[in-house]
PDB file of N, CA and C in Angstrom:
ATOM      1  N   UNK A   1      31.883  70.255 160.271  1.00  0.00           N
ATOM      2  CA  UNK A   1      31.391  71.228 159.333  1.00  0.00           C
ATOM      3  C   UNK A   1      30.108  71.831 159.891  1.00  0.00           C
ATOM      4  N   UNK A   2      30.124  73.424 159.770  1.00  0.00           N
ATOM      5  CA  UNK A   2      28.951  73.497 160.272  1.00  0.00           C
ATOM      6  C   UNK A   2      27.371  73.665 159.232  1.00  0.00           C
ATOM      7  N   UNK A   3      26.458  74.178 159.230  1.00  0.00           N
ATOM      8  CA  UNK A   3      25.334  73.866 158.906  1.00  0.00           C
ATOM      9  C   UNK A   3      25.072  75.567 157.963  1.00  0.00           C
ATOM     10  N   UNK A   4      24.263  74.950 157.030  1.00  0.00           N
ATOM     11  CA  UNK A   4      24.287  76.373 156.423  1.00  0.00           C
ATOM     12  C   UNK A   4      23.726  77.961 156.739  1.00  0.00           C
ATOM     13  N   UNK A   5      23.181  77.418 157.567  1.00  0.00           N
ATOM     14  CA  UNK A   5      22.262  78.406 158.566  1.00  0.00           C
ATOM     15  C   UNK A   5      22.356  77.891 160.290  1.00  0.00           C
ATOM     16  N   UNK A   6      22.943  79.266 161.197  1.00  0.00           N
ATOM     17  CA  UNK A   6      23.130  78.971 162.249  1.00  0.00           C
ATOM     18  C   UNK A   6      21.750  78.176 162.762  1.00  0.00           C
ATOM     19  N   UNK A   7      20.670  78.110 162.111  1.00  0.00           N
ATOM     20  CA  UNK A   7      19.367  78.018 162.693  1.00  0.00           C
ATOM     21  C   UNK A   7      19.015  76.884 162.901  1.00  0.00           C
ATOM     22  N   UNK A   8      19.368  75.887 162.294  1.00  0.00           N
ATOM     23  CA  UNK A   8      19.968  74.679 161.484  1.00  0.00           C
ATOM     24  C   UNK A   8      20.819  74.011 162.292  1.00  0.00           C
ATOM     25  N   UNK A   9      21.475  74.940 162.938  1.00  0.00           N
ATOM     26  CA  UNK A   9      23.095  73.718 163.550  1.00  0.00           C
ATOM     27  C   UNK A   9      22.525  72.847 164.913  1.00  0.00           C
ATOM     28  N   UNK A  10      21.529  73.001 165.606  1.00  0.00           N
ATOM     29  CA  UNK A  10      21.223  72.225 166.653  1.00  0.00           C
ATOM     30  C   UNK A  10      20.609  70.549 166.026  1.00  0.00           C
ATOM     31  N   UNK A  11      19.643  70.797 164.841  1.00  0.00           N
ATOM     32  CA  UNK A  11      18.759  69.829 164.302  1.00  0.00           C
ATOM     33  C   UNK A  11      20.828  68.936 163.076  1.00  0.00           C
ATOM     34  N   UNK A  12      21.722  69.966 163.285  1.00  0.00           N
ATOM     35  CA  UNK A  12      22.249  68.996 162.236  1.00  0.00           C
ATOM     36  C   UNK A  12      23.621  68.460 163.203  1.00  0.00           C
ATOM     37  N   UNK A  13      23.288  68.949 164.535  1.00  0.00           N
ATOM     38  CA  UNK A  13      24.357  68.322 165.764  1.00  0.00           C
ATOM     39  C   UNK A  13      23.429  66.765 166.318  1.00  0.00           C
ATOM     40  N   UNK A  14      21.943  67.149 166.240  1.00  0.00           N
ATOM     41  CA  UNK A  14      21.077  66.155 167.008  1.00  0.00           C
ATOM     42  C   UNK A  14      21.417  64.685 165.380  1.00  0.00           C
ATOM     43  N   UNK A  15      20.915  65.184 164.119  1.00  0.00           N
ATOM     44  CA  UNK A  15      21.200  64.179 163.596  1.00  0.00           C
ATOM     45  C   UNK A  15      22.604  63.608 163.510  1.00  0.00           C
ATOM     46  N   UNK A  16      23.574  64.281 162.882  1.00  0.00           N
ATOM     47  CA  UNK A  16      25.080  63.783 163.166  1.00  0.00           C
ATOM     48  C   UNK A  16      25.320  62.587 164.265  1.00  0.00           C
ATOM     49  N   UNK A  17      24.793  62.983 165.261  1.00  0.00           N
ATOM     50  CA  UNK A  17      24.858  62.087 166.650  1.00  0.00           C
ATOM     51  C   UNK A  17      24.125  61.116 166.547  1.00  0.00           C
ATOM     52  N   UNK A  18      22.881  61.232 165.806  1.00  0.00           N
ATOM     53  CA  UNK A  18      21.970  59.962 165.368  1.00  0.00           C
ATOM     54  C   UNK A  18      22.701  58.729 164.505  1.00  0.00           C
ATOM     55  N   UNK A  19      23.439  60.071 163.521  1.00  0.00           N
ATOM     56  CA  UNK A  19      23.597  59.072 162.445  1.00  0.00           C
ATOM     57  C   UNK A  19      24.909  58.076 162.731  1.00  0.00           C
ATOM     58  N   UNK A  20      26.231  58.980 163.493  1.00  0.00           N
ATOM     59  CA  UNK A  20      27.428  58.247 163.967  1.00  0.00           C
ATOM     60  C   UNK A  20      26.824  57.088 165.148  1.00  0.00           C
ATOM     61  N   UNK A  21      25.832  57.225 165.194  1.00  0.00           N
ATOM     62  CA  UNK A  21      25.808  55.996 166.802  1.00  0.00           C
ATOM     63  C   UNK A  21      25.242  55.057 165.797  1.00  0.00           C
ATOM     64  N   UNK A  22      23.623  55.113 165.032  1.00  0.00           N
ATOM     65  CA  UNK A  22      23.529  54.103 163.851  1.00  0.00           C
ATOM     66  C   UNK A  22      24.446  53.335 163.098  1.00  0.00           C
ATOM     67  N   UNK A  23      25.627  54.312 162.464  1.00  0.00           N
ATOM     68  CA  UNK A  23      26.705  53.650 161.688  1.00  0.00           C
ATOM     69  C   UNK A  23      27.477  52.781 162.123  1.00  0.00           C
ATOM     70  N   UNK A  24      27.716  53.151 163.594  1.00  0.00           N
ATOM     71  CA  UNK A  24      29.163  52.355 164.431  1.00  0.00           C
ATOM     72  C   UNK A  24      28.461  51.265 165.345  1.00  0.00           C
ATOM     73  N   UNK A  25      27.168  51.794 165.640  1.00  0.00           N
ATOM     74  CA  UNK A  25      26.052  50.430 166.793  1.00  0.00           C
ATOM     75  C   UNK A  25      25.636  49.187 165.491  1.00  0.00           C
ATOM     76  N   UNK A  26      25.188  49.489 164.464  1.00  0.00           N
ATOM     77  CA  UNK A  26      24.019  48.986 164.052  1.00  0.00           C
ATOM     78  C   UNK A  26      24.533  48.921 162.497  1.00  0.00           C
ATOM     79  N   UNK A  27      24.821  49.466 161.289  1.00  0.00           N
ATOM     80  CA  UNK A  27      25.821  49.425 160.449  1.00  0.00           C
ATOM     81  C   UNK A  27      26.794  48.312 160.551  1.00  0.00           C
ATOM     82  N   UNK A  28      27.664  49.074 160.627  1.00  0.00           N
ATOM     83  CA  UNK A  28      28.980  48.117 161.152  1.00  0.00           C
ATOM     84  C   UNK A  28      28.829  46.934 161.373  1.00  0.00           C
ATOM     85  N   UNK A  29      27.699  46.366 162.122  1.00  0.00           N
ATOM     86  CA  UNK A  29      27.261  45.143 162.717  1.00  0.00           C
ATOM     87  C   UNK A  29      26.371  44.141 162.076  1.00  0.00           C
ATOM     88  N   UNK A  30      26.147  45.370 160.621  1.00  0.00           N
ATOM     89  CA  UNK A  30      25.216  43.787 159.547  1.00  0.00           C
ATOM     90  C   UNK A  30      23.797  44.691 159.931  1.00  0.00           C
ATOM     91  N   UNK A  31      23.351  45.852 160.796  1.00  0.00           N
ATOM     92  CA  UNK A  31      22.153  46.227 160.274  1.00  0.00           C
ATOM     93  C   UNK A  31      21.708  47.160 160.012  1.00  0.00           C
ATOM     94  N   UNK A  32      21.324  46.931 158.545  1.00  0.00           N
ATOM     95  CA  UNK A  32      21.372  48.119 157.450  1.00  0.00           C
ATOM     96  C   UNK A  32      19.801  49.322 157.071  1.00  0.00           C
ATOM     97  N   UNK A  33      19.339  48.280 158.652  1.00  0.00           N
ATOM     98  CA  UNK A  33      17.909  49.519 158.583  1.00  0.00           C
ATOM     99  C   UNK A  33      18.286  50.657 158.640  1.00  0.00           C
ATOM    100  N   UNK A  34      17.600  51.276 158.336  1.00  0.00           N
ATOM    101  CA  UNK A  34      18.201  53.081 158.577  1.00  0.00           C
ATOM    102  C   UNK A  34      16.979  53.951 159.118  1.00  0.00           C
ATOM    103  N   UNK A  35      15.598  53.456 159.747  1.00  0.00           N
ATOM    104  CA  UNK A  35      14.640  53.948 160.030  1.00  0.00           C
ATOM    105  C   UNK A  35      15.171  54.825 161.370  1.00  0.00           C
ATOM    106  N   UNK A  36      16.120  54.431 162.131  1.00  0.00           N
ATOM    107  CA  UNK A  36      16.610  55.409 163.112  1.00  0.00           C
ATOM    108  C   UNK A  36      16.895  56.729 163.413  1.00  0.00           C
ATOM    109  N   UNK A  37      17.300  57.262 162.312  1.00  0.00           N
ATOM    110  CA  UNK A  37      17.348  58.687 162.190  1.00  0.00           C
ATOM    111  C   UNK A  37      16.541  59.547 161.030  1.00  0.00           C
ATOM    112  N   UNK A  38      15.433  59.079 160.540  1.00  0.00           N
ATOM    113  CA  UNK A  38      14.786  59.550 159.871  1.00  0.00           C
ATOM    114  C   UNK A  38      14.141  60.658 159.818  1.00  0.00           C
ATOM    115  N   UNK A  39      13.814  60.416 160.776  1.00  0.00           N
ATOM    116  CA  UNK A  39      12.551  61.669 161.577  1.00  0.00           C
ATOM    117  C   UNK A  39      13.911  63.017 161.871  1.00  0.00           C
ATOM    118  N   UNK A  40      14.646  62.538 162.485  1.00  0.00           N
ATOM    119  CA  UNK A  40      15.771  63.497 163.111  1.00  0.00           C
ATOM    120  C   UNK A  40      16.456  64.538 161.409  1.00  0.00           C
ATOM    121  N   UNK A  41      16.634  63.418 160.560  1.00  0.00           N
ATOM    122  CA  UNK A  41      17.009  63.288 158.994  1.00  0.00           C
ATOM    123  C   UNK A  41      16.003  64.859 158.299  1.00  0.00           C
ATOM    124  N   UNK A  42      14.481  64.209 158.635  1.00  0.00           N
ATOM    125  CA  UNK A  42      13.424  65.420 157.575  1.00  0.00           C
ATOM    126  C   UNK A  42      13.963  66.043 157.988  1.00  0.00           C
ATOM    127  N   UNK A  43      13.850  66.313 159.575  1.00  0.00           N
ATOM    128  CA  UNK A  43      13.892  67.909 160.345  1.00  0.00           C
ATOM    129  C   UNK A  43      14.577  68.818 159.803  1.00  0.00           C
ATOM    130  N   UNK A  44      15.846  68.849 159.753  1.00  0.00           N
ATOM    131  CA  UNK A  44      16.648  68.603 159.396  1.00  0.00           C
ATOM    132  C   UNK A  44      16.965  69.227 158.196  1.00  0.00           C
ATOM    133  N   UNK A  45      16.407  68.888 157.032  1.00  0.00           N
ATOM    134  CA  UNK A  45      16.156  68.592 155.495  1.00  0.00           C
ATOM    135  C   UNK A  45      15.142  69.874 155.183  1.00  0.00           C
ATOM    136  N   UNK A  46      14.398  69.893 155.858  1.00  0.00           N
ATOM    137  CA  UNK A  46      13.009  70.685 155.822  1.00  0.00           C
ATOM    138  C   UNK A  46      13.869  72.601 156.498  1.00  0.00           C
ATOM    139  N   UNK A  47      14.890  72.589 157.045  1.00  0.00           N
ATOM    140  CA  UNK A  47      15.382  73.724 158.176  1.00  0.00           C
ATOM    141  C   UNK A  47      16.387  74.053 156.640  1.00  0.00           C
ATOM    142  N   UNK A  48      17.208  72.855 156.113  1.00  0.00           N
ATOM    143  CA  UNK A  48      18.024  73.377 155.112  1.00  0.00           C
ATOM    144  C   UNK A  48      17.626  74.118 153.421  1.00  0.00           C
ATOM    145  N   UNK A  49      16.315  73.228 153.316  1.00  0.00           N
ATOM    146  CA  UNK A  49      15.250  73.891 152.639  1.00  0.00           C
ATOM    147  C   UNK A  49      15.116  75.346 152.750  1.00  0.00           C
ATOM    148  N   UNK A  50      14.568  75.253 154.285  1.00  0.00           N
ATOM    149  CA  UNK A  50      14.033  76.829 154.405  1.00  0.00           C
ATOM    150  C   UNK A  50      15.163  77.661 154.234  1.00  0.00           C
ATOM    151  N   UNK A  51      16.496  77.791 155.034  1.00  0.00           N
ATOM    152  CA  UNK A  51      17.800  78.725 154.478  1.00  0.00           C
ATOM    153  C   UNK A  51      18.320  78.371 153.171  1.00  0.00           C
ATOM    154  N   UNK A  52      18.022  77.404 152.151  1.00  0.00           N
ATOM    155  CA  UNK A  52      18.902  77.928 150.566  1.00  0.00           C
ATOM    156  C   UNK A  52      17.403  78.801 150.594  1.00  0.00           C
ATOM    157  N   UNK A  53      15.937  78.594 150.694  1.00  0.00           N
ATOM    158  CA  UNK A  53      14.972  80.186 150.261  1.00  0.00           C
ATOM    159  C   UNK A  53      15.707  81.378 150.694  1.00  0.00           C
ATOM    160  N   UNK A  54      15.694  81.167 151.729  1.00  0.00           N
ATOM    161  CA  UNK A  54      16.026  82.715 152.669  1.00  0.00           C
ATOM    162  C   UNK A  54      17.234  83.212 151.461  1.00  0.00           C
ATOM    163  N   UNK A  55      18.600  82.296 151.836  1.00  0.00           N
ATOM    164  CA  UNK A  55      19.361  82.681 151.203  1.00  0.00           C
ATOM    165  C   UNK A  55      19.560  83.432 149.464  1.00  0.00           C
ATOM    166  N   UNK A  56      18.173  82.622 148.750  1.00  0.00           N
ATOM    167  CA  UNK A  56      17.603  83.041 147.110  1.00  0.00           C
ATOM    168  C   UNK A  56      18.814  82.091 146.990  1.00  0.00           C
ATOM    169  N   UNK A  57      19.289  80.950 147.366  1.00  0.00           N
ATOM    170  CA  UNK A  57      20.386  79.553 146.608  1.00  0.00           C
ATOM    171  C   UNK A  57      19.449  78.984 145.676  1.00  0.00           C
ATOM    172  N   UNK A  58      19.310  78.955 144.442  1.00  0.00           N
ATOM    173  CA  UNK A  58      18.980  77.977 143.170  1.00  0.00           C
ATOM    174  C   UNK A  58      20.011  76.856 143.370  1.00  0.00           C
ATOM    175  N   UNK A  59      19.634  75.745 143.273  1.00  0.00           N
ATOM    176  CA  UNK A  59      19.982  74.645 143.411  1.00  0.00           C
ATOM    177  C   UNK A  59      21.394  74.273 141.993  1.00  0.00           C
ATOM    178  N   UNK A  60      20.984  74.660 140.776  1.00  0.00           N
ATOM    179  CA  UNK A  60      21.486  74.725 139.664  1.00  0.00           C
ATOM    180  C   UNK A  60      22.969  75.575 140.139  1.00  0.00           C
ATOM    181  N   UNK A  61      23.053  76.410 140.421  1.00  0.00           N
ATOM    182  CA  UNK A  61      23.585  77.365 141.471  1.00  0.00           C
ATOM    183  C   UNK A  61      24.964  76.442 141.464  1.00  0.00           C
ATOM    184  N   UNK A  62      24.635  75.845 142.682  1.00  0.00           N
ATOM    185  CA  UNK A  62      25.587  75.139 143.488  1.00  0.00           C
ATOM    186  C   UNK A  62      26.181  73.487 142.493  1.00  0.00           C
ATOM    187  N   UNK A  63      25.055  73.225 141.449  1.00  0.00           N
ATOM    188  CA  UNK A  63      25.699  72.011 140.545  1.00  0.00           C
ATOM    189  C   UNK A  63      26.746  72.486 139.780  1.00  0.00           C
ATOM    190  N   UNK A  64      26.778  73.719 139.318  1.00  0.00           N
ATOM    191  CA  UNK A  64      27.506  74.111 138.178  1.00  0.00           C
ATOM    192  C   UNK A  64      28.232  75.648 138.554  1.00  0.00           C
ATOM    193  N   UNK A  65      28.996  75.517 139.555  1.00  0.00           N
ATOM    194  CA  UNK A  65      29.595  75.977 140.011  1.00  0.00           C
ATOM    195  C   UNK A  65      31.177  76.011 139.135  1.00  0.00           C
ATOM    196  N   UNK A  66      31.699  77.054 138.657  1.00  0.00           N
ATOM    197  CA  UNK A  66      33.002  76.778 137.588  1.00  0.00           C
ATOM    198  C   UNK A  66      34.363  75.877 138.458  1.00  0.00           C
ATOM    199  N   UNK A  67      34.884  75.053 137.872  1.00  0.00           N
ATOM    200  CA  UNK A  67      36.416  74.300 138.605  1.00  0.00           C
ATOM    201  C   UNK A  67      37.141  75.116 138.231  1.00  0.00           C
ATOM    202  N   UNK A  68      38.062  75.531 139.267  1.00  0.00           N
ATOM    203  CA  UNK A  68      39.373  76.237 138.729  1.00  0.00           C
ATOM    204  C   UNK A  68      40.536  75.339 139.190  1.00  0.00           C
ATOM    205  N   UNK A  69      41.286  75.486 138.179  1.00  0.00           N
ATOM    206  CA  UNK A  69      42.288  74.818 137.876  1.00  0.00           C
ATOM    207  C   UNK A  69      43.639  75.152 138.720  1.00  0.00           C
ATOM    208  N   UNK A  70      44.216  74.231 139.656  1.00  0.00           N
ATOM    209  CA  UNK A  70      45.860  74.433 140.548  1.00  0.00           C
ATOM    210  C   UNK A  70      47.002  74.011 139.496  1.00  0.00           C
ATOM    211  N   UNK A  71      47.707  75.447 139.595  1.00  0.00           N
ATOM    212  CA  UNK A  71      48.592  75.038 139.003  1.00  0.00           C
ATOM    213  C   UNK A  71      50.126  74.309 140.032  1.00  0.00           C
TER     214      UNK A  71
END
Protein backbone atom coordinates (compact mmCIF):
# COMPACT_ATOMS: atom_id res chain seq x y z
CA UNK A 1 0.00 0.00 0.00
CA UNK A 2 1.32 3.11 -0.74
CA UNK A 3 1.59 6.24 1.55
CA UNK A 4 -0.73 9.10 1.46
CA UNK A 5 1.51 11.54 0.12
CA UNK A 6 4.22 10.63 -2.44
CA UNK A 7 6.44 12.67 0.05
CA UNK A 8 5.93 10.24 2.65
CA UNK A 9 6.63 6.96 0.72
CA UNK A 10 10.49 6.79 1.36
CA UNK A 11 10.07 7.42 5.46
CA UNK A 12 6.98 4.68 5.13
CA UNK A 13 9.31 2.08 2.87
CA UNK A 14 12.32 2.82 5.60
CA UNK A 15 9.77 2.03 8.50
CA UNK A 16 7.83 -0.99 6.91
CA UNK A 17 11.37 -2.56 6.63
CA UNK A 18 11.99 -1.63 10.27
CA UNK A 19 8.97 -2.89 11.38
CA UNK A 20 8.85 -6.50 9.22
CA UNK A 21 12.55 -7.31 10.39
CA UNK A 22 11.41 -6.37 14.30
CA UNK A 23 8.28 -8.61 13.92
CA UNK A 24 9.93 -11.74 12.28
CA UNK A 25 13.78 -11.16 14.22
CA UNK A 26 12.61 -10.15 17.59
CA UNK A 27 8.59 -10.54 17.97
CA UNK A 28 8.17 -13.83 16.89
CA UNK A 29 10.98 -14.82 19.20
CA UNK A 30 9.42 -13.66 22.71
CA UNK A 31 10.78 -9.94 22.28
CA UNK A 32 8.20 -7.63 22.64
CA UNK A 33 10.33 -4.37 22.97
CA UNK A 34 9.34 -2.23 20.29
CA UNK A 35 11.92 0.68 20.91
CA UNK A 36 13.42 -0.33 17.40
CA UNK A 37 11.51 1.46 15.10
CA UNK A 38 10.38 4.30 16.92
CA UNK A 39 12.31 7.04 15.82
CA UNK A 40 11.83 5.62 12.10
CA UNK A 41 7.76 5.31 13.47
CA UNK A 42 7.55 9.58 14.52
CA UNK A 43 9.17 10.40 11.23
CA UNK A 44 6.99 9.01 9.70
CA UNK A 45 3.81 10.05 11.76
CA UNK A 46 4.94 13.67 11.80
CA UNK A 47 5.24 13.53 7.29
CA UNK A 48 1.52 11.92 7.53
CA UNK A 49 0.43 14.72 9.78
CA UNK A 50 1.79 17.23 7.53
CA UNK A 51 -0.22 15.73 4.14
CA UNK A 52 -3.90 15.08 5.91
CA UNK A 53 -3.03 19.50 6.54
CA UNK A 54 -1.99 19.97 3.08
CA UNK A 55 -4.69 17.78 1.99
CA UNK A 56 -7.59 20.02 4.55
CA UNK A 57 -8.38 15.77 5.78
CA UNK A 58 -10.40 16.36 9.22
CA UNK A 59 -9.81 13.39 10.95
CA UNK A 60 -13.74 13.00 11.80
CA UNK A 61 -13.70 12.90 7.98
CA UNK A 62 -12.26 9.61 7.57
CA UNK A 63 -14.12 7.98 11.08
CA UNK A 64 -17.46 8.47 9.71
CA UNK A 65 -17.21 7.85 6.43
CA UNK A 66 -20.97 6.32 5.15
CA UNK A 67 -20.95 2.01 4.63
CA UNK A 68 -22.57 1.12 1.61
CA UNK A 69 -24.22 -1.80 1.46
CA UNK A 70 -23.33 -5.13 -1.40
CA UNK A 71 -25.99 -6.45 -2.58
Amino acid sequence: MSSISPACQTLKDEYDACFNSWFSEHYLKGDTTADMCTNLFKKYQACIKEAIKEHKITLWELENEPTTKKN
